[in-house]
PDB file of N, CA and C in Angstrom:
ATOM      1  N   UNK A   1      43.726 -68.655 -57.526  1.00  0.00           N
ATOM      2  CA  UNK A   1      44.725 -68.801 -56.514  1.00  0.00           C
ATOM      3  C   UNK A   1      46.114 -68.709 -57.132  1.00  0.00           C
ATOM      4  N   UNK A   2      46.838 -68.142 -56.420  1.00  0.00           N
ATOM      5  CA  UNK A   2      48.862 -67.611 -57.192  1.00  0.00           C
ATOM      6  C   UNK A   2      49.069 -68.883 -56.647  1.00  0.00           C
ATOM      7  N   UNK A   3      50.083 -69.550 -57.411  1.00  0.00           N
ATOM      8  CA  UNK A   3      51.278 -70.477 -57.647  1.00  0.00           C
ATOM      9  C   UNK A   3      52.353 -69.923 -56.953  1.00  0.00           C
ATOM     10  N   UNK A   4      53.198 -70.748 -56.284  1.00  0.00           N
ATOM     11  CA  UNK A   4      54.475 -70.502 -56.076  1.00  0.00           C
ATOM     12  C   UNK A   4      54.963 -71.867 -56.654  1.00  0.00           C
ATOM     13  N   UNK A   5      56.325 -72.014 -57.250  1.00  0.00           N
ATOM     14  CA  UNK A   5      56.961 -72.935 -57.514  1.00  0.00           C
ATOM     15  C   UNK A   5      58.283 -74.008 -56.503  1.00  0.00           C
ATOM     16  N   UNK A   6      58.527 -74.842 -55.912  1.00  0.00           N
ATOM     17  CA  UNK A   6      59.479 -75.152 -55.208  1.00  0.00           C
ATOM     18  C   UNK A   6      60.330 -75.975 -55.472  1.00  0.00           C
ATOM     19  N   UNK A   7      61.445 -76.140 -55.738  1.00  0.00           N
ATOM     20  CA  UNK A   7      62.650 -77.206 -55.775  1.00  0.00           C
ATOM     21  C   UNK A   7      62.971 -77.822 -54.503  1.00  0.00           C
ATOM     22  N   UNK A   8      63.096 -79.069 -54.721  1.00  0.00           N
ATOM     23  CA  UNK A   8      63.959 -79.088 -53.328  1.00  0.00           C
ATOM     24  C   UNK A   8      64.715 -80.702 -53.316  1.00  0.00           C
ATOM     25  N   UNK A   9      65.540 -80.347 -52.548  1.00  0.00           N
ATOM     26  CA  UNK A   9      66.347 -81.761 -52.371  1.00  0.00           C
ATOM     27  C   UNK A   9      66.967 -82.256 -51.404  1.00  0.00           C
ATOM     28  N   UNK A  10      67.123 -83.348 -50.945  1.00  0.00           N
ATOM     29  CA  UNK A  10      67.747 -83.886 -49.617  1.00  0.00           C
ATOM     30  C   UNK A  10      69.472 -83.852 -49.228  1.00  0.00           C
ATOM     31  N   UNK A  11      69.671 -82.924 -48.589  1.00  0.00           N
ATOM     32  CA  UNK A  11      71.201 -82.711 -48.400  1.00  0.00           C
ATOM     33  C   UNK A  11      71.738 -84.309 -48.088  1.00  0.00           C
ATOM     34  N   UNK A  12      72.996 -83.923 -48.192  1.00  0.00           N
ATOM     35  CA  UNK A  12      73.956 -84.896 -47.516  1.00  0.00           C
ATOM     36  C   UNK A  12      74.362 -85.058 -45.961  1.00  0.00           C
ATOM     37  N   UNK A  13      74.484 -83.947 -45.477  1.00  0.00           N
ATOM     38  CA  UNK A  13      74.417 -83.615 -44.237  1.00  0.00           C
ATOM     39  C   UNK A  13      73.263 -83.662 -43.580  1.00  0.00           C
ATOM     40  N   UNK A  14      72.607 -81.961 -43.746  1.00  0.00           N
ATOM     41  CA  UNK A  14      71.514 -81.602 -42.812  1.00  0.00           C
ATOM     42  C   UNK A  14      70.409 -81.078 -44.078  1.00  0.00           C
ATOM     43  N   UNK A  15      69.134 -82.107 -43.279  1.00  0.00           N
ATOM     44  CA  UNK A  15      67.797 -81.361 -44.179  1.00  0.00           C
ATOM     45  C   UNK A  15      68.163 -81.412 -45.884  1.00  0.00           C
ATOM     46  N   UNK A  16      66.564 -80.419 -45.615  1.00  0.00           N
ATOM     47  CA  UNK A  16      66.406 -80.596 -46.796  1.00  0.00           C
ATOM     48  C   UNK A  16      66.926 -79.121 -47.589  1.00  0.00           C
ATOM     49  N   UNK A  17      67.242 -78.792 -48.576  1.00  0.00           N
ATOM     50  CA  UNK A  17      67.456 -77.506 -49.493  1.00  0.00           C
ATOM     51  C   UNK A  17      66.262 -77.233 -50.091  1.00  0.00           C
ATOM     52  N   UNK A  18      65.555 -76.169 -50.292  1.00  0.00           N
ATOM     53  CA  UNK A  18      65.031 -75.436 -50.876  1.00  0.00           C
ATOM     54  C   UNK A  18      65.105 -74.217 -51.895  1.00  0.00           C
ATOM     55  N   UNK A  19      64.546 -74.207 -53.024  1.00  0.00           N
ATOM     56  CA  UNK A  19      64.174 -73.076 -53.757  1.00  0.00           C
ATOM     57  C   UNK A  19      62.939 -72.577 -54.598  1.00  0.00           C
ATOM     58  N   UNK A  20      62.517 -71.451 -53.627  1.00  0.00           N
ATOM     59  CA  UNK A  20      61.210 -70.973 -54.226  1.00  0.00           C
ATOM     60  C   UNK A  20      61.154 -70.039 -55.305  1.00  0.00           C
ATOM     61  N   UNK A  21      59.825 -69.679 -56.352  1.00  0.00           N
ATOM     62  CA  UNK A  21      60.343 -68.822 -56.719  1.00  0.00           C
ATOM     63  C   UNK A  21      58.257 -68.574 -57.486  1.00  0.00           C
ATOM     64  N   UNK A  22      57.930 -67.644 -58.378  1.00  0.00           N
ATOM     65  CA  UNK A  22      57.329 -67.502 -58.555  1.00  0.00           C
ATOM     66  C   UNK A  22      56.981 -67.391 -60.718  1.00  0.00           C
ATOM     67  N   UNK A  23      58.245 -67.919 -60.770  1.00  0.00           N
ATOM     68  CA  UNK A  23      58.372 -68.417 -62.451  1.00  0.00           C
ATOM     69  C   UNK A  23      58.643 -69.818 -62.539  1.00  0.00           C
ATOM     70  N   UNK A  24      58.319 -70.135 -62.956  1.00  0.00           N
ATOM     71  CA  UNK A  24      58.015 -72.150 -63.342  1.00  0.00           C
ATOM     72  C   UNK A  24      59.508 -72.216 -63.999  1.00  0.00           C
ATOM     73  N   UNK A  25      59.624 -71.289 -65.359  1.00  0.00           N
ATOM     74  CA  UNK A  25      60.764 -71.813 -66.190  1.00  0.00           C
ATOM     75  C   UNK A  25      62.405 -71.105 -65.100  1.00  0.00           C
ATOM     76  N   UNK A  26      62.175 -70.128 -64.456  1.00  0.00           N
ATOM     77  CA  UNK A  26      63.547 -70.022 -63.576  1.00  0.00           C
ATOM     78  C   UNK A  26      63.984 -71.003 -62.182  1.00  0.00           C
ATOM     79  N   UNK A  27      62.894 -71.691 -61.702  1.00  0.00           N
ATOM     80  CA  UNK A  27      63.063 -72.857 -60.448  1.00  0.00           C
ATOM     81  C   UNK A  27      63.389 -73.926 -61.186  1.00  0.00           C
ATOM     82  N   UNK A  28      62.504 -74.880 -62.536  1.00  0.00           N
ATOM     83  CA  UNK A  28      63.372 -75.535 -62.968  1.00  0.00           C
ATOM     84  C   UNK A  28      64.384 -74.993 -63.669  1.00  0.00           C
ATOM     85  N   UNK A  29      64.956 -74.378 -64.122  1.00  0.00           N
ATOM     86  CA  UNK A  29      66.363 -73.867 -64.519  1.00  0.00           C
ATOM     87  C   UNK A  29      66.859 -74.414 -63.412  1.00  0.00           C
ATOM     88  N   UNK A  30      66.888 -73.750 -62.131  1.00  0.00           N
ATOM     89  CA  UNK A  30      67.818 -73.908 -60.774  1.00  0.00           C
ATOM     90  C   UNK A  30      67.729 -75.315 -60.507  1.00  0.00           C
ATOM     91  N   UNK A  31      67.191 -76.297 -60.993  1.00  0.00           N
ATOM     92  CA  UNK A  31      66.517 -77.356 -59.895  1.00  0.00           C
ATOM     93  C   UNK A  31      67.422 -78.581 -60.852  1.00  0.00           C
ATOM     94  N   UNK A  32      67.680 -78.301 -62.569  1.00  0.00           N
ATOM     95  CA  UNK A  32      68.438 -79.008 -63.392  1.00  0.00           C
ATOM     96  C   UNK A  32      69.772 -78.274 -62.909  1.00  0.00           C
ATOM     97  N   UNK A  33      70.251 -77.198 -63.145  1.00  0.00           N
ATOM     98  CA  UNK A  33      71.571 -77.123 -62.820  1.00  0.00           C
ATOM     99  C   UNK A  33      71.656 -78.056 -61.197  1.00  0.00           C
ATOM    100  N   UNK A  34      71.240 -77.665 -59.726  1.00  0.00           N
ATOM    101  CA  UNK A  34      71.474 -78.318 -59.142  1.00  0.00           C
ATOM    102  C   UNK A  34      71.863 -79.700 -58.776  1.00  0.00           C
ATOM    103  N   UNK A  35      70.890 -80.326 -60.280  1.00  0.00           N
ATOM    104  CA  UNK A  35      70.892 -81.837 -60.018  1.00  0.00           C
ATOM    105  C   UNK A  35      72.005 -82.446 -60.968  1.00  0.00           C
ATOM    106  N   UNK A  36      72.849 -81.551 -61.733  1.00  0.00           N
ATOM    107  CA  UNK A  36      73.827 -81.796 -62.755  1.00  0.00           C
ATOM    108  C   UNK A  36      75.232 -81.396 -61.642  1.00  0.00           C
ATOM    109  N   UNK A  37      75.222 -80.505 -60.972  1.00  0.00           N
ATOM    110  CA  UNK A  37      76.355 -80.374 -60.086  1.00  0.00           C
ATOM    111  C   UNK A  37      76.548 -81.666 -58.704  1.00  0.00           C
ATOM    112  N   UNK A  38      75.247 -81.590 -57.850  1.00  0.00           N
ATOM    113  CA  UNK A  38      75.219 -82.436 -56.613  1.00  0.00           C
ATOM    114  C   UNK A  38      75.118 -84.038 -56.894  1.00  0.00           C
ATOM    115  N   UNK A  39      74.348 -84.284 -58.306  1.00  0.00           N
ATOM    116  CA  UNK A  39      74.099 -85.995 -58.525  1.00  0.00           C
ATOM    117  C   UNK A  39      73.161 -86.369 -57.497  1.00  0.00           C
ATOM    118  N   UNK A  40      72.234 -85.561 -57.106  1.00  0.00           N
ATOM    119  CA  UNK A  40      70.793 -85.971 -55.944  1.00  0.00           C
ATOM    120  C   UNK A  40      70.088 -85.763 -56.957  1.00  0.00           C
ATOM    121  N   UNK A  41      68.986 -86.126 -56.956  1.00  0.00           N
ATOM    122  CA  UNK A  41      67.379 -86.429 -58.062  1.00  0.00           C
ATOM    123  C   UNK A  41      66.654 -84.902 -56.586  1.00  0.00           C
ATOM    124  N   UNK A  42      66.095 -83.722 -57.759  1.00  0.00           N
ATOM    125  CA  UNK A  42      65.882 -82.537 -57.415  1.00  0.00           C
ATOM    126  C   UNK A  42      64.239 -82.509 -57.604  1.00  0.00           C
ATOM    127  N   UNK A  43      62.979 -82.349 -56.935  1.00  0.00           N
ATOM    128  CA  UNK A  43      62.179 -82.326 -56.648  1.00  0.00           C
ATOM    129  C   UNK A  43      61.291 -81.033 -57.093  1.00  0.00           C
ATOM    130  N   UNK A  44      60.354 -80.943 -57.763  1.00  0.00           N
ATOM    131  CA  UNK A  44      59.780 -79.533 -58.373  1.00  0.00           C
ATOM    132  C   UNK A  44      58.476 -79.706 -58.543  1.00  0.00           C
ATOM    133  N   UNK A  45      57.743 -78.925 -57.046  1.00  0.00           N
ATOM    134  CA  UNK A  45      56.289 -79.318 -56.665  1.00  0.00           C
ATOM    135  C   UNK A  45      55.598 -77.642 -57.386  1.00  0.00           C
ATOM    136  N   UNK A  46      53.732 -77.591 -57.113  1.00  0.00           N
ATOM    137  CA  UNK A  46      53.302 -76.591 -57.400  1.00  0.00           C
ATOM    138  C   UNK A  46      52.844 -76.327 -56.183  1.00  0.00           C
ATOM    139  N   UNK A  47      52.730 -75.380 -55.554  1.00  0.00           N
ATOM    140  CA  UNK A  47      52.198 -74.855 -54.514  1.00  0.00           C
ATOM    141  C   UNK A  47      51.062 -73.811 -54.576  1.00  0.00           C
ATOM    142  N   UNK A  48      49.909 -73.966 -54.221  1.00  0.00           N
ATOM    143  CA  UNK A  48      48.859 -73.295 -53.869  1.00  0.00           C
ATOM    144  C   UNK A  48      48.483 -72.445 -53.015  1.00  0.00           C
ATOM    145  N   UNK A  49      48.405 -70.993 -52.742  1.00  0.00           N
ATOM    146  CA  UNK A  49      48.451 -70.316 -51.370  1.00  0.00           C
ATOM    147  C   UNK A  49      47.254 -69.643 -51.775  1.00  0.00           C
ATOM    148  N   UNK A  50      47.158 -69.217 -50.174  1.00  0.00           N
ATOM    149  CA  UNK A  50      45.353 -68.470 -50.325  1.00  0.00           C
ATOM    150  C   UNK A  50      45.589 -67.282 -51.033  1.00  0.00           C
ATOM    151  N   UNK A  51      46.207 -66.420 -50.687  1.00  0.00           N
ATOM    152  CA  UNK A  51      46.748 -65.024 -51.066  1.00  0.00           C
ATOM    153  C   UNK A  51      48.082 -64.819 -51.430  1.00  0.00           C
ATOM    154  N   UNK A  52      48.569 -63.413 -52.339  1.00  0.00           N
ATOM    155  CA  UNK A  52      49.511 -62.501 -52.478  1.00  0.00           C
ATOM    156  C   UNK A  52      49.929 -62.230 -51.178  1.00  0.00           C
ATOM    157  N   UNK A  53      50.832 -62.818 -50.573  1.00  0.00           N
ATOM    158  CA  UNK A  53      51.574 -61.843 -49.486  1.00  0.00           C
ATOM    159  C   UNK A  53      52.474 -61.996 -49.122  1.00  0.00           C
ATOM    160  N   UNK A  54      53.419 -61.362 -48.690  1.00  0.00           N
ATOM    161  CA  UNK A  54      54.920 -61.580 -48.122  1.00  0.00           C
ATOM    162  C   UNK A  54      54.697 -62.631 -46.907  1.00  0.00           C
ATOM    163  N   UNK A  55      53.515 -62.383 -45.963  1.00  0.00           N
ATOM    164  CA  UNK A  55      53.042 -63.102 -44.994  1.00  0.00           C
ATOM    165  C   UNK A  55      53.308 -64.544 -45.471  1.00  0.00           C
ATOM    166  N   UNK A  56      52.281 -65.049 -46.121  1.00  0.00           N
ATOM    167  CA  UNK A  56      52.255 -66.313 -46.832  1.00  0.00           C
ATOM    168  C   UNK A  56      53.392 -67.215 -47.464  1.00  0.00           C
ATOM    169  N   UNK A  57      54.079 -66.268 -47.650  1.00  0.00           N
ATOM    170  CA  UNK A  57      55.221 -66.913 -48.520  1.00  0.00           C
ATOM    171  C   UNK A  57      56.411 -66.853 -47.316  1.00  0.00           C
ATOM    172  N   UNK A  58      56.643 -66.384 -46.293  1.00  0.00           N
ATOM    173  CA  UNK A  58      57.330 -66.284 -45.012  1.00  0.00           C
ATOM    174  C   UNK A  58      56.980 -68.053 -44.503  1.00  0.00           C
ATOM    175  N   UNK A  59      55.726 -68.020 -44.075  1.00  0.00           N
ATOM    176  CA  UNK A  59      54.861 -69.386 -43.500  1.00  0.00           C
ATOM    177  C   UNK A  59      55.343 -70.297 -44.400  1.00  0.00           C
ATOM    178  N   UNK A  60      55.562 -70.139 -45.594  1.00  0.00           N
ATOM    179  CA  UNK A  60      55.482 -71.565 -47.121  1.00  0.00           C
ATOM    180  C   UNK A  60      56.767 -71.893 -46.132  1.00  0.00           C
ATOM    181  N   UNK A  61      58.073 -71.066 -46.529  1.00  0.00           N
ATOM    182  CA  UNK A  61      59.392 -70.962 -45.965  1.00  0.00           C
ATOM    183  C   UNK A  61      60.036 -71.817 -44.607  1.00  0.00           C
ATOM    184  N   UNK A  62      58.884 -71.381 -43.647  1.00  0.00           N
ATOM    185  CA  UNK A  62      59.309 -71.835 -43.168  1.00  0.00           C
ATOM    186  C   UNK A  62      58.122 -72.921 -42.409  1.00  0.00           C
ATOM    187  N   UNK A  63      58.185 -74.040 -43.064  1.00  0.00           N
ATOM    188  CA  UNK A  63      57.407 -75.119 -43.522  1.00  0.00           C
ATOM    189  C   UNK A  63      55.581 -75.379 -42.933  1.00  0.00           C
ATOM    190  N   UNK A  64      55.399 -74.590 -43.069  1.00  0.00           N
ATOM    191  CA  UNK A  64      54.239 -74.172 -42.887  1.00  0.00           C
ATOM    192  C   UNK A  64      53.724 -74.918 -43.884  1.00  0.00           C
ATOM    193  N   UNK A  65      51.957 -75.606 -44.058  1.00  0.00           N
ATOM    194  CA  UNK A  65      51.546 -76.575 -45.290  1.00  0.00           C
ATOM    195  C   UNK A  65      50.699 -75.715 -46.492  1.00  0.00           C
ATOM    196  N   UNK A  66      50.727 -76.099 -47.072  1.00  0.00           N
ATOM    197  CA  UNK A  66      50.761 -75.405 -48.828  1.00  0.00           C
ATOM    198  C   UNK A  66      48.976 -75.677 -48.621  1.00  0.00           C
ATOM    199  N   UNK A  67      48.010 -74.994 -49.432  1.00  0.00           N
ATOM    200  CA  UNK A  67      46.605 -75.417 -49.359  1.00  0.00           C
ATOM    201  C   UNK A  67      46.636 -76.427 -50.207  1.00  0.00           C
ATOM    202  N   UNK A  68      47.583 -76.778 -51.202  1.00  0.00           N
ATOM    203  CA  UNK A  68      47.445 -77.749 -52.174  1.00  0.00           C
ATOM    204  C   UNK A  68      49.154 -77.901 -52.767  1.00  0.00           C
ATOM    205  N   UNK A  69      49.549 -79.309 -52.497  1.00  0.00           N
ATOM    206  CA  UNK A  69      50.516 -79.514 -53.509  1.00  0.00           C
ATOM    207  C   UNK A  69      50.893 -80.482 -54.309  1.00  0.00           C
ATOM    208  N   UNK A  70      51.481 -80.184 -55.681  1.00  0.00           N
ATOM    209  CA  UNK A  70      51.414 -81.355 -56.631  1.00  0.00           C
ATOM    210  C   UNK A  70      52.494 -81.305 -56.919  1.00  0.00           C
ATOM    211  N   UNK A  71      53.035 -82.447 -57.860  1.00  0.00           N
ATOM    212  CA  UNK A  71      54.493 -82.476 -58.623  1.00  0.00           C
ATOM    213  C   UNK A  71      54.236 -82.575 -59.856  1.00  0.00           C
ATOM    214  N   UNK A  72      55.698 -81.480 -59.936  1.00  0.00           N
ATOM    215  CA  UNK A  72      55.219 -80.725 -61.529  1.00  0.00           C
ATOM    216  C   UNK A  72      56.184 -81.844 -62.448  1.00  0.00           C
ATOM    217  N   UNK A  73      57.447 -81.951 -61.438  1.00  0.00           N
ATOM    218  CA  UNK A  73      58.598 -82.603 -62.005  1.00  0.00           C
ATOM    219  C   UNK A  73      59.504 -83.098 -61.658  1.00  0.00           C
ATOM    220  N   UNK A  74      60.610 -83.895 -61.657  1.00  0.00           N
ATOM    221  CA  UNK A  74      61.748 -84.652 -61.051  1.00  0.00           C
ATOM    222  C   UNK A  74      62.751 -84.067 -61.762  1.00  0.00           C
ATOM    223  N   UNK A  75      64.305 -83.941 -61.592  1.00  0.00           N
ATOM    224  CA  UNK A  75      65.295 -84.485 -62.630  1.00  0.00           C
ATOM    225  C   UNK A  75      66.189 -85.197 -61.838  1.00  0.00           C
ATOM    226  N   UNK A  76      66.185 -86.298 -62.514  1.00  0.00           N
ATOM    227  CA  UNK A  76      66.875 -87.586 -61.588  1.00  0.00           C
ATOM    228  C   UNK A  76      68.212 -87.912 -62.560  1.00  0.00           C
ATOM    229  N   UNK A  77      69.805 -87.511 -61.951  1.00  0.00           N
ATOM    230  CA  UNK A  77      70.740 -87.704 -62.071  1.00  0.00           C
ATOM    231  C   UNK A  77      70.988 -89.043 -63.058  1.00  0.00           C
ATOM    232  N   UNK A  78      71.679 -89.247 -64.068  1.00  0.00           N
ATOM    233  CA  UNK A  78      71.622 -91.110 -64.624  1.00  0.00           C
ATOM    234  C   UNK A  78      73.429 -90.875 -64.898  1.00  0.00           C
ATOM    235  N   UNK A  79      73.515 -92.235 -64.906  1.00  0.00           N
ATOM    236  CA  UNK A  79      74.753 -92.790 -65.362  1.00  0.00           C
ATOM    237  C   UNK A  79      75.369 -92.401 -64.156  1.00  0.00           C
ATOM    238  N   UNK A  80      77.026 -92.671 -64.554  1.00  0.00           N
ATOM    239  CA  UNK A  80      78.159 -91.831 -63.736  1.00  0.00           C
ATOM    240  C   UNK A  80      78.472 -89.954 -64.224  1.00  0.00           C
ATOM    241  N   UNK A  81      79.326 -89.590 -63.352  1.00  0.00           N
ATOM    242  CA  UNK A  81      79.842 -88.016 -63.412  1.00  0.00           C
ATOM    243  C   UNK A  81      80.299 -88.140 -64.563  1.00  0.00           C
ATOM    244  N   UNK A  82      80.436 -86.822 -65.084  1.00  0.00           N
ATOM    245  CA  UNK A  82      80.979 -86.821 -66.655  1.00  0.00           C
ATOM    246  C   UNK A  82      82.105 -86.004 -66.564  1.00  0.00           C
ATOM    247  N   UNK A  83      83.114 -85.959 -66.551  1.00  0.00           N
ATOM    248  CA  UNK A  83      84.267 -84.571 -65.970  1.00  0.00           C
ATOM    249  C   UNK A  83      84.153 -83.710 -67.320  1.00  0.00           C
ATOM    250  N   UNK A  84      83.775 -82.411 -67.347  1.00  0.00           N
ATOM    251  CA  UNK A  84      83.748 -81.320 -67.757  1.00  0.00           C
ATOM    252  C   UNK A  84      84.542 -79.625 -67.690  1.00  0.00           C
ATOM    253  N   UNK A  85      85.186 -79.391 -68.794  1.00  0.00           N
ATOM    254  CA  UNK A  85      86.194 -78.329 -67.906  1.00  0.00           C
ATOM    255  C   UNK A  85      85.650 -77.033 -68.200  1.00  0.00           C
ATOM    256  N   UNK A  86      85.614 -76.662 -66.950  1.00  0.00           N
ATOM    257  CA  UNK A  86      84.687 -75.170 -66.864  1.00  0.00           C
ATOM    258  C   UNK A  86      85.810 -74.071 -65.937  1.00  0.00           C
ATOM    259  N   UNK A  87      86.611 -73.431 -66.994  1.00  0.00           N
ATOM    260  CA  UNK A  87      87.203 -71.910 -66.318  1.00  0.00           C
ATOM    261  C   UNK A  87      88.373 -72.744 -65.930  1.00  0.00           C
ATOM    262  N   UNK A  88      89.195 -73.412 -66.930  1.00  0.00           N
ATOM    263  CA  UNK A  88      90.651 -74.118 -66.660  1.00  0.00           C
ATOM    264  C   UNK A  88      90.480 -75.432 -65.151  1.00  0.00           C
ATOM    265  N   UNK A  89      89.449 -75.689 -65.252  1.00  0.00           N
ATOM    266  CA  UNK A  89      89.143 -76.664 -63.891  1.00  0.00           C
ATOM    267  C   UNK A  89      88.309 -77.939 -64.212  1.00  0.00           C
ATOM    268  N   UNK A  90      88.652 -78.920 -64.122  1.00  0.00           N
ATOM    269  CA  UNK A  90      87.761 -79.954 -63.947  1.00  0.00           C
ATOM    270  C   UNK A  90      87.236 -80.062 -63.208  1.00  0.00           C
ATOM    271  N   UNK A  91      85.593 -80.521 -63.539  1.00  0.00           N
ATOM    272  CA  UNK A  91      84.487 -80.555 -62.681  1.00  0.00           C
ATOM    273  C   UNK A  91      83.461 -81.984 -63.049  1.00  0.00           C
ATOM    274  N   UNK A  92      82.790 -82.697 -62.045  1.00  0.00           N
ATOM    275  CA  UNK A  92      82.285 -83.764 -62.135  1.00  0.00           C
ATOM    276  C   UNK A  92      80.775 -82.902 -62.455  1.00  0.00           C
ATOM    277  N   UNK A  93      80.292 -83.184 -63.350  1.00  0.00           N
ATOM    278  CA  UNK A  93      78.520 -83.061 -63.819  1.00  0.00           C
ATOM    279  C   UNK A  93      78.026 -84.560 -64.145  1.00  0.00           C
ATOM    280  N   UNK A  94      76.866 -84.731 -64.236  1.00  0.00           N
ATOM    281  CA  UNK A  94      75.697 -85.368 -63.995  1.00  0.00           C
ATOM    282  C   UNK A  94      75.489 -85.289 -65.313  1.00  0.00           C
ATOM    283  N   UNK A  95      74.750 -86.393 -66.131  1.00  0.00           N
ATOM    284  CA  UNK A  95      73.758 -85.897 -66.861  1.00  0.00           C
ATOM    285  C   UNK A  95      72.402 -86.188 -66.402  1.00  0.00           C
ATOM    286  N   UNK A  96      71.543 -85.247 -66.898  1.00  0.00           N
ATOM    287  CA  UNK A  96      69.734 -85.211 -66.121  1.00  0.00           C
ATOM    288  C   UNK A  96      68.794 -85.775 -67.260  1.00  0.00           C
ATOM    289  N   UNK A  97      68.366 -86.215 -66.656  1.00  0.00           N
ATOM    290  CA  UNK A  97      66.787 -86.731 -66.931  1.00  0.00           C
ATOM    291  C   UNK A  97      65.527 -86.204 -66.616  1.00  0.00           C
ATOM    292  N   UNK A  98      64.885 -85.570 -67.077  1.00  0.00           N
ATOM    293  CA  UNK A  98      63.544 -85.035 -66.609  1.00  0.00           C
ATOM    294  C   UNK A  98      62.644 -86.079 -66.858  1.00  0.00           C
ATOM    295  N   UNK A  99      62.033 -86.060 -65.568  1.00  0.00           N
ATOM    296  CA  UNK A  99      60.599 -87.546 -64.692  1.00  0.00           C
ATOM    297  C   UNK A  99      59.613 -86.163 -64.705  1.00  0.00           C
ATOM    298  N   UNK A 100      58.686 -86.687 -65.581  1.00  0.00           N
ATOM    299  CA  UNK A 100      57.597 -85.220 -65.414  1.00  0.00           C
ATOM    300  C   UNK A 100      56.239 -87.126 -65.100  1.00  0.00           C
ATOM    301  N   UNK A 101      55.091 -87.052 -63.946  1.00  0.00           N
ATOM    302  CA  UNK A 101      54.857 -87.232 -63.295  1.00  0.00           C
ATOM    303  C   UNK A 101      53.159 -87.313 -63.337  1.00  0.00           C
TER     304      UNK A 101
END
């Protein structure tokens, strides 16, 4: 059975954010930067689908249930913001913690 990988995290506003992807090491990439910019603890499950298909992965999307899902990993925000200057600008980052589960 193919893997899909998912990030995801609870907005401030509305819902939840999502990011899928089908490489383990490029979703967590996305899922630590996210959680170093926003300071939310970023969520990184494995997902199980019956088949290869654009079909399937449409349904994952739009929350349709996975045949199987587990957690691969957390990265949960610690301490306070750290101000960091990126491109003549100060910016508040996070430092992360990876919760592997």
């Amino acid at each position: 059975m193919p893997s899909i990988y998912q990030a995801y995290y609870r907005g401030s506003k509305s819902g939840w954010y999502r990011h899928h992807g089908t490489s383990r090491v490029s979703v967590e990439a996305e899922a630590r930067r996210v959680a170093k910019t926003t300071g939310m603890e970023v969520f990184v499950d494995v997902l199980e689908v019956d088949k290869p298909s654009m079909k399937s992965l449409i349904e994952l999307l739009n929350t349709a249930q996975p045949k199987s899902r587990k957690r691969l990993c957390s990265f949960v925000p610690k301490g306070s913001p750290v101000n960091e200057l990126e491109d003549g600008e100060i910016k508040k980052t996070w430092r992360v913690k990876k919760k592997t589960s």
